[in-house]
N, C-alpha and C. Protein backbone atom coordinates (compact mmCIF):
# COMPACT_ATOMS: atom_id res chain seq x y z
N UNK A 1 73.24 25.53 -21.33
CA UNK A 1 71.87 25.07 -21.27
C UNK A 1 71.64 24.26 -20.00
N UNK A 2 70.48 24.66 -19.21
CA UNK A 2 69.99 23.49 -18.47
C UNK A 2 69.51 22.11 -18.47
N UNK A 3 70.09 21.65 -17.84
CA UNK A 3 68.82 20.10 -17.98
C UNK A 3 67.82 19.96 -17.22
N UNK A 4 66.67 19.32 -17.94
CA UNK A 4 65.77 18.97 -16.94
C UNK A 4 66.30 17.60 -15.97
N UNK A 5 64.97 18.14 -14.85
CA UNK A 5 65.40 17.32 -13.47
C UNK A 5 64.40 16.22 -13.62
N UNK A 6 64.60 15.22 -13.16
CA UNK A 6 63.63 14.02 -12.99
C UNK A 6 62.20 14.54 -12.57
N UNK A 7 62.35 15.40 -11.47
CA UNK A 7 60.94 16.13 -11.05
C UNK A 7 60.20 16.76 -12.33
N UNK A 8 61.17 17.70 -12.73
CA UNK A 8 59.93 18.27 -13.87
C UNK A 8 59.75 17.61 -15.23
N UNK A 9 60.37 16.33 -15.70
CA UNK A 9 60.11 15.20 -16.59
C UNK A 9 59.12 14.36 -16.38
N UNK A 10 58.86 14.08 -14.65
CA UNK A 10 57.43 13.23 -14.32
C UNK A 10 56.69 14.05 -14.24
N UNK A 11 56.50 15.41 -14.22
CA UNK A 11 55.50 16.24 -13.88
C UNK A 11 55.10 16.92 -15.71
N UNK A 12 56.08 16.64 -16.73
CA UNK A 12 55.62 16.77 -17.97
C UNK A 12 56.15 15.72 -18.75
N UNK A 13 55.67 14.76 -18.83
CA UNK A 13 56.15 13.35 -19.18
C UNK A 13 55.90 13.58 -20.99
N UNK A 14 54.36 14.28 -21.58
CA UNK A 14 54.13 14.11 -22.56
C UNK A 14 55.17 15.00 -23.58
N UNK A 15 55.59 15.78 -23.20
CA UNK A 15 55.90 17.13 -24.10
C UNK A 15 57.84 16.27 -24.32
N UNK A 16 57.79 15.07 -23.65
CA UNK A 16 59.11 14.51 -24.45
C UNK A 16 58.74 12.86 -25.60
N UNK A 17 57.10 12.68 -25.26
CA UNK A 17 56.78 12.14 -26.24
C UNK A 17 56.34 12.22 -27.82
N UNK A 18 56.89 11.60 -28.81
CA UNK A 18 56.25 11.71 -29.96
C UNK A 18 55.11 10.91 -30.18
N UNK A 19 53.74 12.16 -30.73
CA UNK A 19 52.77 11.99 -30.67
C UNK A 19 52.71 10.78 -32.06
N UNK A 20 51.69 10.10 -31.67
CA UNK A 20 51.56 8.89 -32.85
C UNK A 20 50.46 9.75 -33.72
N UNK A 21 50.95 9.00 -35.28
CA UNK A 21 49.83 9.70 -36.02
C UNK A 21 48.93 8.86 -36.36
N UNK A 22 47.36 9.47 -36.31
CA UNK A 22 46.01 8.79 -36.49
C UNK A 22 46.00 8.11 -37.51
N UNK A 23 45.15 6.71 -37.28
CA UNK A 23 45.10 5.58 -38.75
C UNK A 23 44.18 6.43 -39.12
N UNK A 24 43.99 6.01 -40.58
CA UNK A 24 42.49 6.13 -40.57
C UNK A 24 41.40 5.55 -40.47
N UNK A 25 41.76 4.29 -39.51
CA UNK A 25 40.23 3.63 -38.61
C UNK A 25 40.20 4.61 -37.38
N UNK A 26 41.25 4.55 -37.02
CA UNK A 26 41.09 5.27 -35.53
C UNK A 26 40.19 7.06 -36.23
N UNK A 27 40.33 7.64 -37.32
CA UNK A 27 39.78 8.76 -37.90
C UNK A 27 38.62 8.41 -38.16
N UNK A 28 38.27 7.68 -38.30
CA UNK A 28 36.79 7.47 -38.94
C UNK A 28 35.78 6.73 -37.89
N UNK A 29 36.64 5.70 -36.65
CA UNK A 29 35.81 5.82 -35.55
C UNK A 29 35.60 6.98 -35.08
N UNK A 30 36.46 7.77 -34.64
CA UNK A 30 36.42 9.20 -34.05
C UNK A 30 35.41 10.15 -34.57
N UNK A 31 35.08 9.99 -36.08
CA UNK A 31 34.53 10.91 -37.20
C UNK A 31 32.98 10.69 -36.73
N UNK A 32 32.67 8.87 -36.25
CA UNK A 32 31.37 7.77 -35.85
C UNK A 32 30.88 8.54 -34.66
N UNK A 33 32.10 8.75 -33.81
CA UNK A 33 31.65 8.88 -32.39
C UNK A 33 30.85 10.40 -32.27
N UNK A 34 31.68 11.46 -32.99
CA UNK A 34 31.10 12.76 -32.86
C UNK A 34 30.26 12.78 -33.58
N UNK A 35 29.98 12.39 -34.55
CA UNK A 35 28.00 12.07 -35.15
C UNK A 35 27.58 11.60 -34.32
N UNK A 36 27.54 10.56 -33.58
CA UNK A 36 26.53 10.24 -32.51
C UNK A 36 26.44 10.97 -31.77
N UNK A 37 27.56 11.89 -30.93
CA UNK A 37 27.16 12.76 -29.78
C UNK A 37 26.54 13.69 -30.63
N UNK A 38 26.54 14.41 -31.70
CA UNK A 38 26.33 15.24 -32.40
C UNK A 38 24.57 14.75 -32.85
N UNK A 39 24.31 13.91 -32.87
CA UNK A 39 22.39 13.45 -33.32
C UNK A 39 21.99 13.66 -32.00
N UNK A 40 22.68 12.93 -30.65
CA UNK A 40 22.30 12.65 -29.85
C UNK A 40 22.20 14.03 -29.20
N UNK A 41 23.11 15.30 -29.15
CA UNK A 41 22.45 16.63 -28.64
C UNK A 41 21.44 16.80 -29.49
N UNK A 42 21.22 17.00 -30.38
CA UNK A 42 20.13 17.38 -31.30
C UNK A 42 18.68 16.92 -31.13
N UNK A 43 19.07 15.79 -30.46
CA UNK A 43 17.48 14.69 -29.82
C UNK A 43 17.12 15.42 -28.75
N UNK A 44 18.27 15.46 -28.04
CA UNK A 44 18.04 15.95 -26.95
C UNK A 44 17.45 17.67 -26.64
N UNK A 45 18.16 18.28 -27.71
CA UNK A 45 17.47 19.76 -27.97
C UNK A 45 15.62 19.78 -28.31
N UNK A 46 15.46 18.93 -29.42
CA UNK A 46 14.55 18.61 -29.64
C UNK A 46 13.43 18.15 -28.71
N UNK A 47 13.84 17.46 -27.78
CA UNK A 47 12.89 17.03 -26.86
C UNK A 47 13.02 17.87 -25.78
N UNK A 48 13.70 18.62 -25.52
CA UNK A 48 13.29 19.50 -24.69
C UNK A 48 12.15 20.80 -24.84
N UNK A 49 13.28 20.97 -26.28
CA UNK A 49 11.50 21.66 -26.76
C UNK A 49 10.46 21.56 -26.67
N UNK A 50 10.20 20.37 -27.47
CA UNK A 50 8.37 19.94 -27.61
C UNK A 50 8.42 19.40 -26.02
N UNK A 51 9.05 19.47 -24.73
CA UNK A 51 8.36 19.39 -23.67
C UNK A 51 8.02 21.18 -23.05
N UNK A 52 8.68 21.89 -23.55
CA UNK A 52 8.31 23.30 -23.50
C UNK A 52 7.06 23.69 -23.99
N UNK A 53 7.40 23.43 -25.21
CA UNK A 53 5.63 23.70 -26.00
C UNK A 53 4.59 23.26 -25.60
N UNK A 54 4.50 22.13 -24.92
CA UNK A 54 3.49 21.04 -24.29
C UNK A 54 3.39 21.71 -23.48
N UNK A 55 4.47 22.11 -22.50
CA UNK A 55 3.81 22.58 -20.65
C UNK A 55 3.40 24.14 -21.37
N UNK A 56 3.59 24.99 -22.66
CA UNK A 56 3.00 26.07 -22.50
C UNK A 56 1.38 25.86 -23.16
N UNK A 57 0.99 24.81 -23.67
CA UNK A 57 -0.40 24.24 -24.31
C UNK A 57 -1.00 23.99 -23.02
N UNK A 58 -0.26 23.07 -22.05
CA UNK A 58 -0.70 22.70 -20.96
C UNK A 58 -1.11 23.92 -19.97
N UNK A 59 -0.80 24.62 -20.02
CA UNK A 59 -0.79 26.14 -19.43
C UNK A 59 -1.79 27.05 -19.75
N UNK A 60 -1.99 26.68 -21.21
CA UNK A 60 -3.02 27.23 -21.69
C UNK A 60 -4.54 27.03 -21.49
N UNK A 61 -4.52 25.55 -21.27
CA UNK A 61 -5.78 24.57 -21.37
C UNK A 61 -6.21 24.86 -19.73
N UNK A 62 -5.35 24.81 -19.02
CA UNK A 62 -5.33 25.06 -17.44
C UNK A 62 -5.73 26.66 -16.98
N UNK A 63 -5.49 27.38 -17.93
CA UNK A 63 -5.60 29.01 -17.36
C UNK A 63 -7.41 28.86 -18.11
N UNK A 64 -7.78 28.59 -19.40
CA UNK A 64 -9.37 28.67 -20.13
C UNK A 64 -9.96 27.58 -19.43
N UNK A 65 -9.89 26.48 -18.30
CA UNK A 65 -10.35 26.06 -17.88
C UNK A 65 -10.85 26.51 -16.23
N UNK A 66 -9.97 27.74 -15.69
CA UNK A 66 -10.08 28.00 -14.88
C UNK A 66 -11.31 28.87 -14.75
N UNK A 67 -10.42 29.94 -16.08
CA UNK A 67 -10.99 31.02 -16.16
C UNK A 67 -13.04 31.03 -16.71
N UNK A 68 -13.14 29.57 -17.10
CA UNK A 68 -14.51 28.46 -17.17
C UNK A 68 -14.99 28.43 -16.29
N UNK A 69 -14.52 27.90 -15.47
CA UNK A 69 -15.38 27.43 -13.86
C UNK A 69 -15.76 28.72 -13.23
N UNK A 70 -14.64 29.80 -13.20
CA UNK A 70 -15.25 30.73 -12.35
C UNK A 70 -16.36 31.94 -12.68
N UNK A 71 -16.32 31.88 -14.14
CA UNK A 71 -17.66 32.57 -14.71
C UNK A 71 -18.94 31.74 -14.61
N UNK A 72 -18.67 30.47 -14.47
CA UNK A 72 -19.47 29.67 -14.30
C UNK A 72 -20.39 29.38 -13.44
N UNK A 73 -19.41 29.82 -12.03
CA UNK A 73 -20.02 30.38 -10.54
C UNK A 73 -20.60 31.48 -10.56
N UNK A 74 -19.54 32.36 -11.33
CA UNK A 74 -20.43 33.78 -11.06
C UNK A 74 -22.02 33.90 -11.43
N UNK A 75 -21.65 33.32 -12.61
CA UNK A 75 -23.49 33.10 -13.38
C UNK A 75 -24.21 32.14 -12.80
N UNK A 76 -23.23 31.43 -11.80
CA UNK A 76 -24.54 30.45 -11.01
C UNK A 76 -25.24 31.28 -9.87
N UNK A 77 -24.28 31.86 -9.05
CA UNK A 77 -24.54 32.76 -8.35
C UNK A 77 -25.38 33.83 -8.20
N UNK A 78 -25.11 35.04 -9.39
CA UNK A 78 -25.86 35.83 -9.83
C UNK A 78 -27.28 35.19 -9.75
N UNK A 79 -27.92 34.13 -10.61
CA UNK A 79 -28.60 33.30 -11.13
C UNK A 79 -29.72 33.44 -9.61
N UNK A 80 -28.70 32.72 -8.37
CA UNK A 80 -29.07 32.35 -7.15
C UNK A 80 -29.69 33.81 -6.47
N UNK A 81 -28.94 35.02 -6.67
CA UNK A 81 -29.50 36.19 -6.55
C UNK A 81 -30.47 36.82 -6.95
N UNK A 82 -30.82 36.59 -8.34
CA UNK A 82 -31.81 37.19 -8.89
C UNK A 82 -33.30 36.11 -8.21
N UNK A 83 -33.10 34.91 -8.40
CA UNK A 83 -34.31 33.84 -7.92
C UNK A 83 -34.59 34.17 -6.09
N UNK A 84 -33.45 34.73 -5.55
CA UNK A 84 -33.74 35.35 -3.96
C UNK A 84 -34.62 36.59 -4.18
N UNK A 85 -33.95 37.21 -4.47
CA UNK A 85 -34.94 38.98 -5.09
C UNK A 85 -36.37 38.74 -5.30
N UNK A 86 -36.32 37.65 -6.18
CA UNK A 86 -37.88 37.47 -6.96
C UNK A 86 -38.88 36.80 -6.06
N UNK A 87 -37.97 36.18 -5.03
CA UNK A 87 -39.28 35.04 -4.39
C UNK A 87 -39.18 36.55 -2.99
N UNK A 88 -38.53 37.04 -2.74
CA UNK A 88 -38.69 38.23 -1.23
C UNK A 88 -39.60 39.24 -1.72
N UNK A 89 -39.78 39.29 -3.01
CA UNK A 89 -40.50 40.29 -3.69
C UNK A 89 -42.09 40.07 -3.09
N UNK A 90 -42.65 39.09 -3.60
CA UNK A 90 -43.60 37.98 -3.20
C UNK A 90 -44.77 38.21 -2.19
């Protein structure tokens, strides 16, 4: 059998340690911590959403407001055409 060399003992130091086994405070902080990251993606999913839904409401309100003004011209316009016609008529 070979032995290991000092080089490849500092370069795998753990795999000659025995791993300690978990209390169960150290389990039940651990259990604390991944519920929090675990609410805390979920907030975070959440609010990304309803900022999705918002910019597509926002999108919405912005396209029927556009699409407002410019019929709005047209019929002002038209409007301006027909009152030219009528007074050249004259």
């Amino acid at each position: 059998m070979r032995r290991d060399t000092t080089l490849e003992t500092a370069l795998n130091s753990k795999a000659y340690k025995r791993s300690k086994r978990q209390t169960l405070r150290e389990a039940r902080m651990t259990e604390k911590l991944e519920k929090q990251q675990k609410i805390e993606q979920e907030r975070k999913r959440r609010q990304k959403h309803q900022e999705y839904l918002n910019s597509i409401l926002q999108h919405a309100k912005d396209f029927k407001e556009y699409h407002r003004s410019v019929a709005g011209k047209i019929q002002k316009l038209s409007k301006a055409v027909a009152t030219w016609h009528a007074n050249t008529e004259r």
